[in-house]
N, C-alpha and C. Protein backbone atom coordinates (compact mmCIF):
# COMPACT_ATOMS: atom_id res chain seq x y z
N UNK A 1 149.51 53.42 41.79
CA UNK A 1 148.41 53.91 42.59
C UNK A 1 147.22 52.97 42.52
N UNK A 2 146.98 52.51 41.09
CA UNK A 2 145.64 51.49 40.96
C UNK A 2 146.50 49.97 42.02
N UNK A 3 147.34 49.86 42.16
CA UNK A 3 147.80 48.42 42.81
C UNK A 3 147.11 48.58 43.75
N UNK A 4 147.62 50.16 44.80
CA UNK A 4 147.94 50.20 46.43
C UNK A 4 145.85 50.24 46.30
N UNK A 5 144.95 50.73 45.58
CA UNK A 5 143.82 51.41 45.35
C UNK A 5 143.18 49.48 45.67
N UNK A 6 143.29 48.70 44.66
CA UNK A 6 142.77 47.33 44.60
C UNK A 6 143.49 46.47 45.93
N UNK A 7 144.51 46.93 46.67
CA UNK A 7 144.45 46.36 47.88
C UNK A 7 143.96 46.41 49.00
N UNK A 8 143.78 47.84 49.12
CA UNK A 8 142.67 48.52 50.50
C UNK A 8 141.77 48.22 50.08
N UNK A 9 140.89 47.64 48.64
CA UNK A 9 139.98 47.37 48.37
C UNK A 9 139.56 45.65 48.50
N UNK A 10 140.42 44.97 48.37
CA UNK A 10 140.68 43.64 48.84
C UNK A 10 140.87 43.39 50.39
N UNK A 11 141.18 44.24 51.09
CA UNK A 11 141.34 44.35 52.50
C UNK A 11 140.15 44.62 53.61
N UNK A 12 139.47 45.72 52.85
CA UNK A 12 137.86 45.74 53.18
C UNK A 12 137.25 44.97 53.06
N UNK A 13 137.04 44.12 52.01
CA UNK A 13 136.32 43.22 51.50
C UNK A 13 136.68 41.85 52.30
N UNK A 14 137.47 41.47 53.13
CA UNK A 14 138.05 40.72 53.45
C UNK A 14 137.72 41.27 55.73
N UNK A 15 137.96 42.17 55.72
CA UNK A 15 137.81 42.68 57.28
C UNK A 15 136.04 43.04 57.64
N UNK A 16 135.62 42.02 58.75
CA UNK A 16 134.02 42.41 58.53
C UNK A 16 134.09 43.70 59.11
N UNK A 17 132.53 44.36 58.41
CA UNK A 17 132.12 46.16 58.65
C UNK A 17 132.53 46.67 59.94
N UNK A 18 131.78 45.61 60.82
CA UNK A 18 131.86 46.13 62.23
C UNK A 18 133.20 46.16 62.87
N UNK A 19 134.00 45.65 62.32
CA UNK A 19 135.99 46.22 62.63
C UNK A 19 136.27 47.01 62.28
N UNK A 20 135.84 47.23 60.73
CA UNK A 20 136.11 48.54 60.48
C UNK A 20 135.28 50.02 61.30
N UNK A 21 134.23 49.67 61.22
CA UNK A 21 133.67 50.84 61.61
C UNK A 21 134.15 51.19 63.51
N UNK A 22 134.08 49.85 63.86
CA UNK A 22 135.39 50.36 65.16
C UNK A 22 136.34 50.54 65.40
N UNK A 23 137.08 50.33 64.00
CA UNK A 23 138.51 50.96 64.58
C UNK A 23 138.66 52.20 63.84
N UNK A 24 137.94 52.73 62.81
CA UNK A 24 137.77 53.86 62.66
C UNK A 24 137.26 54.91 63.87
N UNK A 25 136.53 54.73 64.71
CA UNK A 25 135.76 55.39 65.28
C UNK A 25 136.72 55.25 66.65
N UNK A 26 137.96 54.16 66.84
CA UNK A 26 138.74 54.49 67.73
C UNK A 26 139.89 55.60 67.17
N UNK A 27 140.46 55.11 65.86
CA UNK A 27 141.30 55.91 65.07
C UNK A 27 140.68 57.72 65.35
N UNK A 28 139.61 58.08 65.91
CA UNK A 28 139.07 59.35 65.42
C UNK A 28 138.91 59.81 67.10
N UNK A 29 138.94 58.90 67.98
CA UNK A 29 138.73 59.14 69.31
C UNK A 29 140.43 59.13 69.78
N UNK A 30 141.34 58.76 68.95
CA UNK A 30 142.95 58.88 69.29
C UNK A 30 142.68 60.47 68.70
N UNK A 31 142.74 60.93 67.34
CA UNK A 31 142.97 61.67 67.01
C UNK A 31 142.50 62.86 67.71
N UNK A 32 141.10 62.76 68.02
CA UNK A 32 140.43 63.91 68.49
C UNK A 32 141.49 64.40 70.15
N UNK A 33 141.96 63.14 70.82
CA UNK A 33 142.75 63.74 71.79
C UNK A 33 143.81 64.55 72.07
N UNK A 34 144.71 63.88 70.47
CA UNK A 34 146.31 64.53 70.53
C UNK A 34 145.26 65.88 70.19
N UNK A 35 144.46 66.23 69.45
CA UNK A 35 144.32 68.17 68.81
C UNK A 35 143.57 68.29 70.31
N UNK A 36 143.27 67.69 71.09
CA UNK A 36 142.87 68.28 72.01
C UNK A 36 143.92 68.58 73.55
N UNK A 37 144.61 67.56 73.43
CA UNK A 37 145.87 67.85 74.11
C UNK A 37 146.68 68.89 73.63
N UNK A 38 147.24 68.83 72.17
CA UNK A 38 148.22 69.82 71.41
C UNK A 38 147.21 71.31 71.61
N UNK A 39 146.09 71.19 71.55
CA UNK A 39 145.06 72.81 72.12
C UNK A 39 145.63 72.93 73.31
N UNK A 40 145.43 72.38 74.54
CA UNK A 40 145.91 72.30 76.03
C UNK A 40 147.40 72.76 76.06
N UNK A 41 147.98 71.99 75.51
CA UNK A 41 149.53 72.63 75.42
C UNK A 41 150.26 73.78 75.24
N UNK A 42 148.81 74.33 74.08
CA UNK A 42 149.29 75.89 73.45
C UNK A 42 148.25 77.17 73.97
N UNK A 43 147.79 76.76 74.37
CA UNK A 43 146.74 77.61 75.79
C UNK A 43 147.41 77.49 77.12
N UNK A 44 148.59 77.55 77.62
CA UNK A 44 149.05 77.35 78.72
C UNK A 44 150.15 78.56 78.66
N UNK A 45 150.25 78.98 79.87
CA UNK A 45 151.04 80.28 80.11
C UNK A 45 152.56 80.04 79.67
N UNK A 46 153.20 80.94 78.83
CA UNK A 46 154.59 80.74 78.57
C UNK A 46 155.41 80.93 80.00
N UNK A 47 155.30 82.34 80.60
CA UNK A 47 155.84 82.52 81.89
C UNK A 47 155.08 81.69 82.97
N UNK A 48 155.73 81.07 84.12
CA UNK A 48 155.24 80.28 85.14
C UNK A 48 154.62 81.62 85.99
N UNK A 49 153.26 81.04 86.43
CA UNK A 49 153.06 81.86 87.87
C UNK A 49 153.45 81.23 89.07
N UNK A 50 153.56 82.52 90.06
CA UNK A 50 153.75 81.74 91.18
C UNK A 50 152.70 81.97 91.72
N UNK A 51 152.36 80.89 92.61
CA UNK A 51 151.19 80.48 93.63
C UNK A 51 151.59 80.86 94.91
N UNK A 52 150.88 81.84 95.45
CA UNK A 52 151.05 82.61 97.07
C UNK A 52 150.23 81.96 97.33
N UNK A 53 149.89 81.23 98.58
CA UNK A 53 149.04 80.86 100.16
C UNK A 53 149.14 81.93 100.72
N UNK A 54 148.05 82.71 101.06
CA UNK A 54 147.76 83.82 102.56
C UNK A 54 147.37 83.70 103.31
């Protein structure tokens, strides 16, 4: 655990802030979609309606 711990720590130290802090902040703008899609998915009618025109 201390190996994998001193490599993400060597890896930061090594990637400038501003990559990180944008690909975090893309990493969180992916995520926020799938729970917002997977919400959409499970809020949707099990039985189909049908759509009448009058």
């Amino acid at each position: 655990m201390n190996s994998l711990k001193l490599r993400w720590h060597a890896f930061n130290d090594r990637v400038p802030r501003s990559i990180l802090i944008l690909s975090r902040f893309a990493l969180g703008i992916v995520i926020g979609w799938l729970f917002h899609y997977l919400l959409y998915r499970l809020s949707l009618p099990v039985e189909p309606f049908i759509y009448v025109a009058f």
